[in-house]
Protein backbone atom coordinates (compact mmCIF):
# COMPACT_ATOMS: atom_id res chain seq x y z
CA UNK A 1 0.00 0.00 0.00
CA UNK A 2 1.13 3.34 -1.26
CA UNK A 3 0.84 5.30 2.25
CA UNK A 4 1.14 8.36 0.48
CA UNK A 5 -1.43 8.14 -1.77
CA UNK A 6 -3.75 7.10 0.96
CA UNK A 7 -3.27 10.07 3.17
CA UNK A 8 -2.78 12.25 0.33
CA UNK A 9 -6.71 13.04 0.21
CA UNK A 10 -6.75 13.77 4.00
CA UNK A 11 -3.54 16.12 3.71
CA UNK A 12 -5.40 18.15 1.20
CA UNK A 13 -8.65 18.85 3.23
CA UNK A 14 -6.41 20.16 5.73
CA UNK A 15 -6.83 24.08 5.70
CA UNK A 16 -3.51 25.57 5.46
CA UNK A 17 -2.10 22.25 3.29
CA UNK A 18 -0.65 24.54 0.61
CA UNK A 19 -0.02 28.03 2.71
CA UNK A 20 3.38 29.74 1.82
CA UNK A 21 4.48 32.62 3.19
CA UNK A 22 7.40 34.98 2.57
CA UNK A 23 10.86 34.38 4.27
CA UNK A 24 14.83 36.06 4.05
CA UNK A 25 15.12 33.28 1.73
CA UNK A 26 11.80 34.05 -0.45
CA UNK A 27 8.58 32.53 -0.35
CA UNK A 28 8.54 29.07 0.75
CA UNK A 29 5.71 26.39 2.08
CA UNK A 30 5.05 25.98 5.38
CA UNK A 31 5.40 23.17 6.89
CA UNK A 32 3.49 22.49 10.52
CA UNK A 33 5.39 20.16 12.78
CA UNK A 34 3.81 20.46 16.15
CA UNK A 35 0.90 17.43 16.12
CA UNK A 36 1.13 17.00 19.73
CA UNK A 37 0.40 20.14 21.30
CA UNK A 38 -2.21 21.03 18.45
CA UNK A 39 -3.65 19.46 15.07
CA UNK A 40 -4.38 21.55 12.18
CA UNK A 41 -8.18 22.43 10.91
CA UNK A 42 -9.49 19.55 8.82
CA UNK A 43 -12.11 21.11 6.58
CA UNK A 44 -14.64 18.22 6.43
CA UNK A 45 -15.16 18.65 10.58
CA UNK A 46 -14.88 22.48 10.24
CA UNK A 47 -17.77 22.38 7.85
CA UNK A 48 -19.85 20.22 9.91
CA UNK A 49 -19.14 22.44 12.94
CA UNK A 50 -19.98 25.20 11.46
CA UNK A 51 -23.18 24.13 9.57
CA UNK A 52 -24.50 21.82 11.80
CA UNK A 53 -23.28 22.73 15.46
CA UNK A 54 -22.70 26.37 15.32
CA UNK A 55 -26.44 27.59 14.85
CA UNK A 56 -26.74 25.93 18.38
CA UNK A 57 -23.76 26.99 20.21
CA UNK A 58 -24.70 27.46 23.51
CA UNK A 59 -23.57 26.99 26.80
CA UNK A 60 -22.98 23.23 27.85
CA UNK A 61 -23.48 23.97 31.52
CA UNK A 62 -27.42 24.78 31.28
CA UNK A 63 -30.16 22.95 29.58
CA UNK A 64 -32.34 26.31 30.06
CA UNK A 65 -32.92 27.33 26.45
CA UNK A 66 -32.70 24.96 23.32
CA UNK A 67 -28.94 25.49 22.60
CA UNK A 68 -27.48 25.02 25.92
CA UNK A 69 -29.39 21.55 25.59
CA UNK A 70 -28.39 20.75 22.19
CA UNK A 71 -24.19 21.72 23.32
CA UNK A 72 -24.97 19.44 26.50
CA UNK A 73 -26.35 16.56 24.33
CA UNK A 74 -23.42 16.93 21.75
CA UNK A 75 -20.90 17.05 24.59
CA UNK A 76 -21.77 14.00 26.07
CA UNK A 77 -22.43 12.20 22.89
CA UNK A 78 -18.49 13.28 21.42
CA UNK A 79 -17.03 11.81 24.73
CA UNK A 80 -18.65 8.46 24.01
CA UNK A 81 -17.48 8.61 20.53
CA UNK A 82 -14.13 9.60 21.98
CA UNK A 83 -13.87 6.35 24.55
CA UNK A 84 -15.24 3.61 21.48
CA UNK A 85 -12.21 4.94 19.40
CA UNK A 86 -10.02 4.69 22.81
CA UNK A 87 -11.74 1.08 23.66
CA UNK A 88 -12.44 2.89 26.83
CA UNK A 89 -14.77 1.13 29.11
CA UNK A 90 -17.56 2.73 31.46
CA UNK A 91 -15.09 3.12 34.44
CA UNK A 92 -12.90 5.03 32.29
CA UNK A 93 -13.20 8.74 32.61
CA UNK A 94 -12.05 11.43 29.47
CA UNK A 95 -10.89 14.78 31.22
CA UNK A 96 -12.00 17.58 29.08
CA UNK A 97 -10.35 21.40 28.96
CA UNK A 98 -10.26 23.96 26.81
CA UNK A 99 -6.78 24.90 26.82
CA UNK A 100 -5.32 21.77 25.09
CA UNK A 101 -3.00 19.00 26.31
CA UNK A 102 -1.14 21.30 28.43
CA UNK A 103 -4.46 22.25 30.23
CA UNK A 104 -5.16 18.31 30.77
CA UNK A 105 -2.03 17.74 32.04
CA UNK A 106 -2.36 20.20 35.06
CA UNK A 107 -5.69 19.46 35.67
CA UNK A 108 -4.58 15.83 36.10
CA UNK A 109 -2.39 17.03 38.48
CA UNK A 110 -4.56 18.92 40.40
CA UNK A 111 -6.92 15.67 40.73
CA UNK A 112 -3.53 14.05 41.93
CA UNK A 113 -2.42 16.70 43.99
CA UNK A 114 0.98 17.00 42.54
């Protein structure tokens, strides 16, 4: 299997794939290299986000008004998707934060008390 031609579809919805931008050394193509702190926007689940999700952005903390309900059910439903893909089982937990890996990791710690 030619792994290059089977990612190459997947490389090319990424938004940004073919961005260049202008160096001391002229214009050349950037290239992203840091995966583990943060991805890059895939434009198949930025469509769907903003299509389908973001007419009902709301707050996930209240189920007072139809889009705080439709964020809460949508939250709950991506961690289950999230622990299938992880073969997580139901006394696994997912911790959630907003600020990325780095904001996991000291929440962890917090739990810990380290």
């Amino acid at each position: 299997m030619d792994l290059e031609k089977y990612f190459a579809p997947f490389r090319e919805q990424t938004i940004g794939y073919d961005q260049t931008f202008l160096s001391p050394f002229g214009e050349q193509k950037l290239l992203y290299a840091d995966w583990i702190a943060s991805g890059r926007l895939y434009k198949p689940i930025e469509d769907k986000i903003t299509n389908q999700f973001g007419p009902l952005v709301g707050n996930t903390h209240s189920e007072a008004s139809e889009t705080g309900t439709a964020m809460t059910a949508a939250y709950h439903h991506a961690k289950e998707i999230i622990k299938q893909h992880v073969n997580a089982n139901k006394d696994d937990i997912i911790l959630c934060a907003g600020s990325g890996m780095t904001g996991v990791v000291n929440k962890f710690q917090r739990i810990l008390g380290l």
